[in-house]
C-alpha atoms as a PDB file:
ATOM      1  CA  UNK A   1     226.744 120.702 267.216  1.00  0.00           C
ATOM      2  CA  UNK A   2     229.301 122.914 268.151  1.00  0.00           C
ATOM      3  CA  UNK A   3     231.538 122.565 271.242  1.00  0.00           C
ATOM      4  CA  UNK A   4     233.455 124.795 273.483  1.00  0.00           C
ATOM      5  CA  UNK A   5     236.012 124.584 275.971  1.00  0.00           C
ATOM      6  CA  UNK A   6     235.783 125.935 279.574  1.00  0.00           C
ATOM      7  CA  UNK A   7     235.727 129.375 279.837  1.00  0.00           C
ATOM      8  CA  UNK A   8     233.690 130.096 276.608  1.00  0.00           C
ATOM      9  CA  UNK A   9     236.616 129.664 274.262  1.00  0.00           C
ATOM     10  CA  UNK A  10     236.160 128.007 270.877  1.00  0.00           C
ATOM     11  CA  UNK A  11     237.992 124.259 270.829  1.00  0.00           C
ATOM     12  CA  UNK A  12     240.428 123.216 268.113  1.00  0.00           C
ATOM     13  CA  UNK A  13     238.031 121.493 266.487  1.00  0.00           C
ATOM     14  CA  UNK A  14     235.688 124.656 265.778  1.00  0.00           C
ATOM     15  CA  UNK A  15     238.265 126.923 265.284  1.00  0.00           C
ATOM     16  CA  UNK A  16     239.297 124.260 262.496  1.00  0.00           C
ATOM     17  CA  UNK A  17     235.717 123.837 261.147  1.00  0.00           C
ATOM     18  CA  UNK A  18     235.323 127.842 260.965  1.00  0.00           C
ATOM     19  CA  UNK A  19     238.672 127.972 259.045  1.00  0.00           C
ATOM     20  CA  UNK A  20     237.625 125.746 256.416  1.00  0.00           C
ATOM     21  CA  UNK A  21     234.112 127.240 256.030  1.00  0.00           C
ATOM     22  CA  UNK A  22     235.709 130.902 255.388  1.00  0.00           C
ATOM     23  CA  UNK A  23     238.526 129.565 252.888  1.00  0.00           C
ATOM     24  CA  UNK A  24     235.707 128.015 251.264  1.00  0.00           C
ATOM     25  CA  UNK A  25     233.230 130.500 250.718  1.00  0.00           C
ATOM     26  CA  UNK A  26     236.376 132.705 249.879  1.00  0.00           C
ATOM     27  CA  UNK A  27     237.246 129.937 246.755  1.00  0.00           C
ATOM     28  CA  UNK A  28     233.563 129.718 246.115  1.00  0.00           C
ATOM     29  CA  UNK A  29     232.934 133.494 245.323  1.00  0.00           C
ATOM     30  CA  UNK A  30     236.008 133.614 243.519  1.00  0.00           C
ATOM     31  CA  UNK A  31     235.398 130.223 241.611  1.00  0.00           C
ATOM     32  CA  UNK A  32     232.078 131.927 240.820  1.00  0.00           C
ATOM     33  CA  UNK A  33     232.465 134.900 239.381  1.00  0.00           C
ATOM     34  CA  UNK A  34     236.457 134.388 237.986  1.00  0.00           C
ATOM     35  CA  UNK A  35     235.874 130.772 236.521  1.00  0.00           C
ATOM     36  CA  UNK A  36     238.159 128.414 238.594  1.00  0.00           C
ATOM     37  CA  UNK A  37     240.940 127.738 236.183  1.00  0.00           C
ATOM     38  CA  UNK A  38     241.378 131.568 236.092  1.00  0.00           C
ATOM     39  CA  UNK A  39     241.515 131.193 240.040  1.00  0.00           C
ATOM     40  CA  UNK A  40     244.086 129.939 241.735  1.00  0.00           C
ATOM     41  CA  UNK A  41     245.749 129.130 245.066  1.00  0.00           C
ATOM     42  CA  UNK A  42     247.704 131.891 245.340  1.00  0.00           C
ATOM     43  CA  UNK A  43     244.506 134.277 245.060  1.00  0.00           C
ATOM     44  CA  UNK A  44     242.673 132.617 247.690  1.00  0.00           C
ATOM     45  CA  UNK A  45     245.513 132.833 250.308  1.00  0.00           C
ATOM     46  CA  UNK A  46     245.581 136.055 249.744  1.00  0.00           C
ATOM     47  CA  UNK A  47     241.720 137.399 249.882  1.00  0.00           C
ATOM     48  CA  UNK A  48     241.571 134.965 253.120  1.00  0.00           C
ATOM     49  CA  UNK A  49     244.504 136.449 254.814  1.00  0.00           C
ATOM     50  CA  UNK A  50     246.228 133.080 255.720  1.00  0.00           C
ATOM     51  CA  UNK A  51     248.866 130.950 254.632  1.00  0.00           C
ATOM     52  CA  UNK A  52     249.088 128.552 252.048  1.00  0.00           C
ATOM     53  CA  UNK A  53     249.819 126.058 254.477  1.00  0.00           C
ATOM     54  CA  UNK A  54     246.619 127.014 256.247  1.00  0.00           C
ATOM     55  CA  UNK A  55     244.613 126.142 252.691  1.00  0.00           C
ATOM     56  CA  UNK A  56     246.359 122.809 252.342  1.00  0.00           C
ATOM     57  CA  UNK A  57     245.965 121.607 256.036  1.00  0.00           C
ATOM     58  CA  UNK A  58     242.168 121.043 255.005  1.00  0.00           C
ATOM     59  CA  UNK A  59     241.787 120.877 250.983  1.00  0.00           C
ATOM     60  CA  UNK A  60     244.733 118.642 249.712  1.00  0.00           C
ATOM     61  CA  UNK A  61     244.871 119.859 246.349  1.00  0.00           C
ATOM     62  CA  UNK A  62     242.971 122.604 244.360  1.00  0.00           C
ATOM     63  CA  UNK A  63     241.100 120.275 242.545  1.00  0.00           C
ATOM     64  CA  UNK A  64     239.758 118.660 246.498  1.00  0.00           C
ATOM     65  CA  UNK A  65     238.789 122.617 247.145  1.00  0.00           C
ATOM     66  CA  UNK A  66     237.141 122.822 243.720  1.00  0.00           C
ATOM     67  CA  UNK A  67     235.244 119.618 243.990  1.00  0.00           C
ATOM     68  CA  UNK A  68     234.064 120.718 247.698  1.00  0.00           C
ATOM     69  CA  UNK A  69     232.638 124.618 245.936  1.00  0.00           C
ATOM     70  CA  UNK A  70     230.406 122.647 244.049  1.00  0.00           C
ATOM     71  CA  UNK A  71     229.122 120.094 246.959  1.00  0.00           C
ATOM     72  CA  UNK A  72     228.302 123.866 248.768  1.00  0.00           C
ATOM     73  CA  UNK A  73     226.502 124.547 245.385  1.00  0.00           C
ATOM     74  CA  UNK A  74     224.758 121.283 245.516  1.00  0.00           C
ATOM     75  CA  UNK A  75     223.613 121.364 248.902  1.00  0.00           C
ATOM     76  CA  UNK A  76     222.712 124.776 248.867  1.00  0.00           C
ATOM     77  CA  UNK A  77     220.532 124.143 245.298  1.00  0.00           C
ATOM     78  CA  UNK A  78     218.708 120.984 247.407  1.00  0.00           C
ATOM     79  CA  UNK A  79     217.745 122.633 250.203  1.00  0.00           C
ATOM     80  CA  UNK A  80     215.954 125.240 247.884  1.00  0.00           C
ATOM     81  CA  UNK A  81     214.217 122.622 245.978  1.00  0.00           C
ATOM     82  CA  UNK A  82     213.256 120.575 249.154  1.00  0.00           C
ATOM     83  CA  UNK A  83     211.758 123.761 250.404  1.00  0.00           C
ATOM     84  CA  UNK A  84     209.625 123.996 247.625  1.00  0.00           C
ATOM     85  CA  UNK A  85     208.686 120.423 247.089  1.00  0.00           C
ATOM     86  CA  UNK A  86     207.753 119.997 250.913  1.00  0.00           C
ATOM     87  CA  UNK A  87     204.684 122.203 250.445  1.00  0.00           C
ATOM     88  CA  UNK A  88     202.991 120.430 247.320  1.00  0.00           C
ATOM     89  CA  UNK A  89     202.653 116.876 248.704  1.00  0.00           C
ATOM     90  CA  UNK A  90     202.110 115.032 245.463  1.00  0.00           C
ATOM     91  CA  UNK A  91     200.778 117.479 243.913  1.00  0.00           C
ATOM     92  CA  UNK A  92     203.164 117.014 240.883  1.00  0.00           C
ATOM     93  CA  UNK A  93     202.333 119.824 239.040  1.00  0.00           C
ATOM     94  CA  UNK A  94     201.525 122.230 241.413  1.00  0.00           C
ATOM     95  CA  UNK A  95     205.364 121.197 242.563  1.00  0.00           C
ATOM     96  CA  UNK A  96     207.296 121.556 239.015  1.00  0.00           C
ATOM     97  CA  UNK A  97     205.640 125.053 238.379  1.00  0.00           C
ATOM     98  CA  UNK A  98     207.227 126.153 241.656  1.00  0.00           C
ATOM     99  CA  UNK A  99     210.378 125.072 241.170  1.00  0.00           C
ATOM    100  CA  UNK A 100     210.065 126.684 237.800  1.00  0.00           C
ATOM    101  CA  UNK A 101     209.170 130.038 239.471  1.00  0.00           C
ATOM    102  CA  UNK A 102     212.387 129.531 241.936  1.00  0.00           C
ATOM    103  CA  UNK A 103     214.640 128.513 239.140  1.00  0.00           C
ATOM    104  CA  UNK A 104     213.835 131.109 236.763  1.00  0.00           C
ATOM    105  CA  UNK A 105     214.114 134.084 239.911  1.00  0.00           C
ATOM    106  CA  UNK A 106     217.316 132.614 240.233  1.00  0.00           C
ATOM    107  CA  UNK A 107     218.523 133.011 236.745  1.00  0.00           C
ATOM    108  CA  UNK A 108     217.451 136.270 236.438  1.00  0.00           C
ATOM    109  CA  UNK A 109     219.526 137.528 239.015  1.00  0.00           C
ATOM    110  CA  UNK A 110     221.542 140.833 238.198  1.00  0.00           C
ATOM    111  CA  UNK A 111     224.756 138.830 239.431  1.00  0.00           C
ATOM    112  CA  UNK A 112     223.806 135.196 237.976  1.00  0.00           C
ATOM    113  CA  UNK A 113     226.521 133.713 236.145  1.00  0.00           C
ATOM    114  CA  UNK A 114     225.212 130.258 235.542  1.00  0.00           C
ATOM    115  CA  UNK A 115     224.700 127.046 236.929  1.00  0.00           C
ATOM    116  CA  UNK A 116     228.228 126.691 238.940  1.00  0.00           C
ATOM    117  CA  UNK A 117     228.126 122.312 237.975  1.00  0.00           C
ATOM    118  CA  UNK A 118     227.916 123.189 233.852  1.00  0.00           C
ATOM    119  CA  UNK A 119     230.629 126.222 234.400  1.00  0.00           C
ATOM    120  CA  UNK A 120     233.066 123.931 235.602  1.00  0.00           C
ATOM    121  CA  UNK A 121     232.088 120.809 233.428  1.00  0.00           C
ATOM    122  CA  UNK A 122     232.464 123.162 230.480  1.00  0.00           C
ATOM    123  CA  UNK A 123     236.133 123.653 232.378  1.00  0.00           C
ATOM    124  CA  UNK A 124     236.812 120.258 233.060  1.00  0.00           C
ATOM    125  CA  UNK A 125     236.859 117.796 230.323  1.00  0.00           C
ATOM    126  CA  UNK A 126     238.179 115.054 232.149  1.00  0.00           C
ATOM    127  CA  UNK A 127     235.703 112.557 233.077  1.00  0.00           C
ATOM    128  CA  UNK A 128     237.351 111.260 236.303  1.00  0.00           C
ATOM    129  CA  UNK A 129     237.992 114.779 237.543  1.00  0.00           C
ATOM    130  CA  UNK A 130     236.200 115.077 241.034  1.00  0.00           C
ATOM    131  CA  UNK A 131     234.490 118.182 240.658  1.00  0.00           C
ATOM    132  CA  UNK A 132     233.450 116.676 236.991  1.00  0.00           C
ATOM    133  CA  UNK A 133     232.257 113.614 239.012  1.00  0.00           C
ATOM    134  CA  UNK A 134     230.785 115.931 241.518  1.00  0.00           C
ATOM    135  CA  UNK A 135     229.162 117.858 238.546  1.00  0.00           C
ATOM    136  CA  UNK A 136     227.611 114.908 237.088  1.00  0.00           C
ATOM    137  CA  UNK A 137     225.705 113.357 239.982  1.00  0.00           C
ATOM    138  CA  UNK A 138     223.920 116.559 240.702  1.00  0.00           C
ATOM    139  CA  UNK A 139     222.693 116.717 237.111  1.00  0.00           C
ATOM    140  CA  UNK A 140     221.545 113.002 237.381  1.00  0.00           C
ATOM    141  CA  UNK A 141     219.967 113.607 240.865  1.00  0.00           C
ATOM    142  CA  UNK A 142     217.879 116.259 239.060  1.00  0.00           C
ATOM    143  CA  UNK A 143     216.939 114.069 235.865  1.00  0.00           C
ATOM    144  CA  UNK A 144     215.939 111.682 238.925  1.00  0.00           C
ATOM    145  CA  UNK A 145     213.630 114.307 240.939  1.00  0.00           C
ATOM    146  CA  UNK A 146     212.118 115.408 237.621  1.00  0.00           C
ATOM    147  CA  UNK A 147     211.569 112.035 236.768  1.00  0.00           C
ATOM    148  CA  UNK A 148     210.083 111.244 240.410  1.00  0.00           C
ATOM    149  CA  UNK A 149     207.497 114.663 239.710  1.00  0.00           C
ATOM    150  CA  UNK A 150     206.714 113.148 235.935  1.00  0.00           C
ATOM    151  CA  UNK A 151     205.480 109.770 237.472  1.00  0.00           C
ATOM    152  CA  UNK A 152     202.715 111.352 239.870  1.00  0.00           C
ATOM    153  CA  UNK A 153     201.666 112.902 236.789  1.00  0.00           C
ATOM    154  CA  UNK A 154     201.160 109.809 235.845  1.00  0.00           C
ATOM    155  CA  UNK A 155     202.368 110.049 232.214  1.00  0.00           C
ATOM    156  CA  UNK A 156     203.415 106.732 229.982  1.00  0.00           C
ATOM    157  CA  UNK A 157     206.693 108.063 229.364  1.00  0.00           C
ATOM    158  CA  UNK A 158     207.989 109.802 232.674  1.00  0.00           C
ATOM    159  CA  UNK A 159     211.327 109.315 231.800  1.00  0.00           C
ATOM    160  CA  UNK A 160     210.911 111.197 228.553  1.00  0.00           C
ATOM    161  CA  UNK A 161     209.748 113.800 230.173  1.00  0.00           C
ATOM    162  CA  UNK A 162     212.385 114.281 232.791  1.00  0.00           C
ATOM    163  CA  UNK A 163     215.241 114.761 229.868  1.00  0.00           C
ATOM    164  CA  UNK A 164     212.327 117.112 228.297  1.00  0.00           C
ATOM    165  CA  UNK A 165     212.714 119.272 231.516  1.00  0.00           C
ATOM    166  CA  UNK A 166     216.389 118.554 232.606  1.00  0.00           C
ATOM    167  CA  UNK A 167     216.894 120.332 228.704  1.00  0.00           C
ATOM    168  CA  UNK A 168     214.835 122.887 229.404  1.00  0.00           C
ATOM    169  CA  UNK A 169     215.739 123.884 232.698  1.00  0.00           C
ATOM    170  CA  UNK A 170     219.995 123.756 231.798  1.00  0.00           C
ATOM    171  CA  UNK A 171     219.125 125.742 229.104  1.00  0.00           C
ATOM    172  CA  UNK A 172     217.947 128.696 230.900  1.00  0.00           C
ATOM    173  CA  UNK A 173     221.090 128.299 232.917  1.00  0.00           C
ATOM    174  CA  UNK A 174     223.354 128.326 230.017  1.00  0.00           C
ATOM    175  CA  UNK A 175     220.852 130.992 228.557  1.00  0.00           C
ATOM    176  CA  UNK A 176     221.419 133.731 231.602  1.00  0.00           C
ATOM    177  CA  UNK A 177     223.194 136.110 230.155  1.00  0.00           C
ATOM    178  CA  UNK A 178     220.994 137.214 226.814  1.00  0.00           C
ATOM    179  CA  UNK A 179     217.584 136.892 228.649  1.00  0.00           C
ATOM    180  CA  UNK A 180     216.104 139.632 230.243  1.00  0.00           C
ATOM    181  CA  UNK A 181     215.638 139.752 233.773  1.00  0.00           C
ATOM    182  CA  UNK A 182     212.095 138.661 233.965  1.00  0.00           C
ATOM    183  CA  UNK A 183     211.815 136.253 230.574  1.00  0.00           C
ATOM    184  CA  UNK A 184     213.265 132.973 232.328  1.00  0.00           C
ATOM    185  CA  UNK A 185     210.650 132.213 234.719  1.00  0.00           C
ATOM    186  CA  UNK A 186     207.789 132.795 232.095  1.00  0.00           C
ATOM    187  CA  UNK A 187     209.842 130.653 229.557  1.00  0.00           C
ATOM    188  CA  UNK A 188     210.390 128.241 232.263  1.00  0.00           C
ATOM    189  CA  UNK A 189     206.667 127.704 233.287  1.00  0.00           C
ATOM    190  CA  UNK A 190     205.617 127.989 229.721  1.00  0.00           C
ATOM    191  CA  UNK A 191     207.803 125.445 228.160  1.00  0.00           C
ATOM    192  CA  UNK A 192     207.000 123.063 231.451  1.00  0.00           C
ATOM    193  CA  UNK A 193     203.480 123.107 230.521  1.00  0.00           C
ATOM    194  CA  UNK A 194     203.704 122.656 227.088  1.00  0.00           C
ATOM    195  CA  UNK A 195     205.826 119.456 228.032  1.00  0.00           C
ATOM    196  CA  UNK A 196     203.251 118.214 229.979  1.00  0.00           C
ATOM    197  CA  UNK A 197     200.126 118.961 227.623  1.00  0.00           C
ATOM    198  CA  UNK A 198     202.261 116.946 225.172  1.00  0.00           C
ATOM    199  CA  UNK A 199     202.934 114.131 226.804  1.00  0.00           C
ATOM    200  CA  UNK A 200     199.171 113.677 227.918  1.00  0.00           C
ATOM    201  CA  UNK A 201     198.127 113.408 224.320  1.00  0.00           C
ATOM    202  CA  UNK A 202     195.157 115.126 222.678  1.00  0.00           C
ATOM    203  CA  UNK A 203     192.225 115.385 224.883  1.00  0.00           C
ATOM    204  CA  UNK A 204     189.344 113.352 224.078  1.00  0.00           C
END
């Protein structure tokens, strides 16, 4: 929660926390849509208005301001999916067709450019690098949720199907650009139940 000093004015510490927030949604639209090894330092300083020391007094290095763009992304892809999943119960497949339909709105996006954790893995081939490390665990967090929706489907092989859909859905993020605006959500609730009706086996 936010504190103020007497008289209404905002403390250090908020004035701090506000600071950081703008240079980093500055970075993170610029990381975005530029790549972030075609954006650098210099760039942000300047779109922000500040100086460099201003940048460095709260992300160390580019790499620390890189790695914290794509814990924003993380958190911000999360709360989305949390939103959705909180209205299914465990109703698993009432729950992966609507993060399907999310997913695939968000791909088709006039401005989408791709999922920001494979733009900057493709950047970064450095295992150790922090925003590779950051990239990683969100791409394991989602093999884990899929994996969590697979097993109230209660399927033999839920982890099989988790890499089914992890494919799937990075491939419509990597796919962005040549699908038309509308085609990833069908493909994505399409290919999801085919997945499914597979792993259930042939009705008897």
């Amino acid at each position: 929660m936010r504190t103020e000093q007497e008289g209404g004015r905002p403390s250090t510490e908020t004035g701090q926390a506000d600071m950081r927030e703008r240079i980093l949604a500055i970075a993170s639209d610029l990381f975005y849509r530029r790549g972030v090894r075609a954006v650098g330092v210099d760039l942000v300083v300047e779109v922000a208005g500040i100086a460099k020391t201003s940048l460095y007094r709260h992300f160390r290095t580019k790499d620390d301001l890189i790695a914290a763009f794509l814990q924003r992304e993380d958190e911000d892809f999360w709360a989305c999916w949390d939103r959705v999943a909180t209205r299914h119960g465990q109703d698993g497949e009432a729950e992966l067709a609507a993060h399907m339909a999310w997913i695939g709105e968000r791909v088709g996006r006039p401005h989408y450019r791709g999922c920001p954790q494979l733009n900057v893995a493709a950047e970064f081939p450095d295992e150790d690098h922090p925003a590779r490390i950051v990239a990683r665990t969100h791409k394991q967090e989602l093999r884990r949720r899929l994996r969590g929706i697979a097993e109230r489907l209660r399927l033999d092989r839920p982890d099989e199907l988790a890499a089914q859909l992890a494919v799937v859905i990075n491939g419509a993020f990597v796919s962005s650009q040549i699908l038309a605006e509308d085609d990833a959500t069908a493909i994505l609730l399409q290919m999801a139940h085919a997945l499914i009706a597979a792993a259930r086996g042939p009705r008897t």
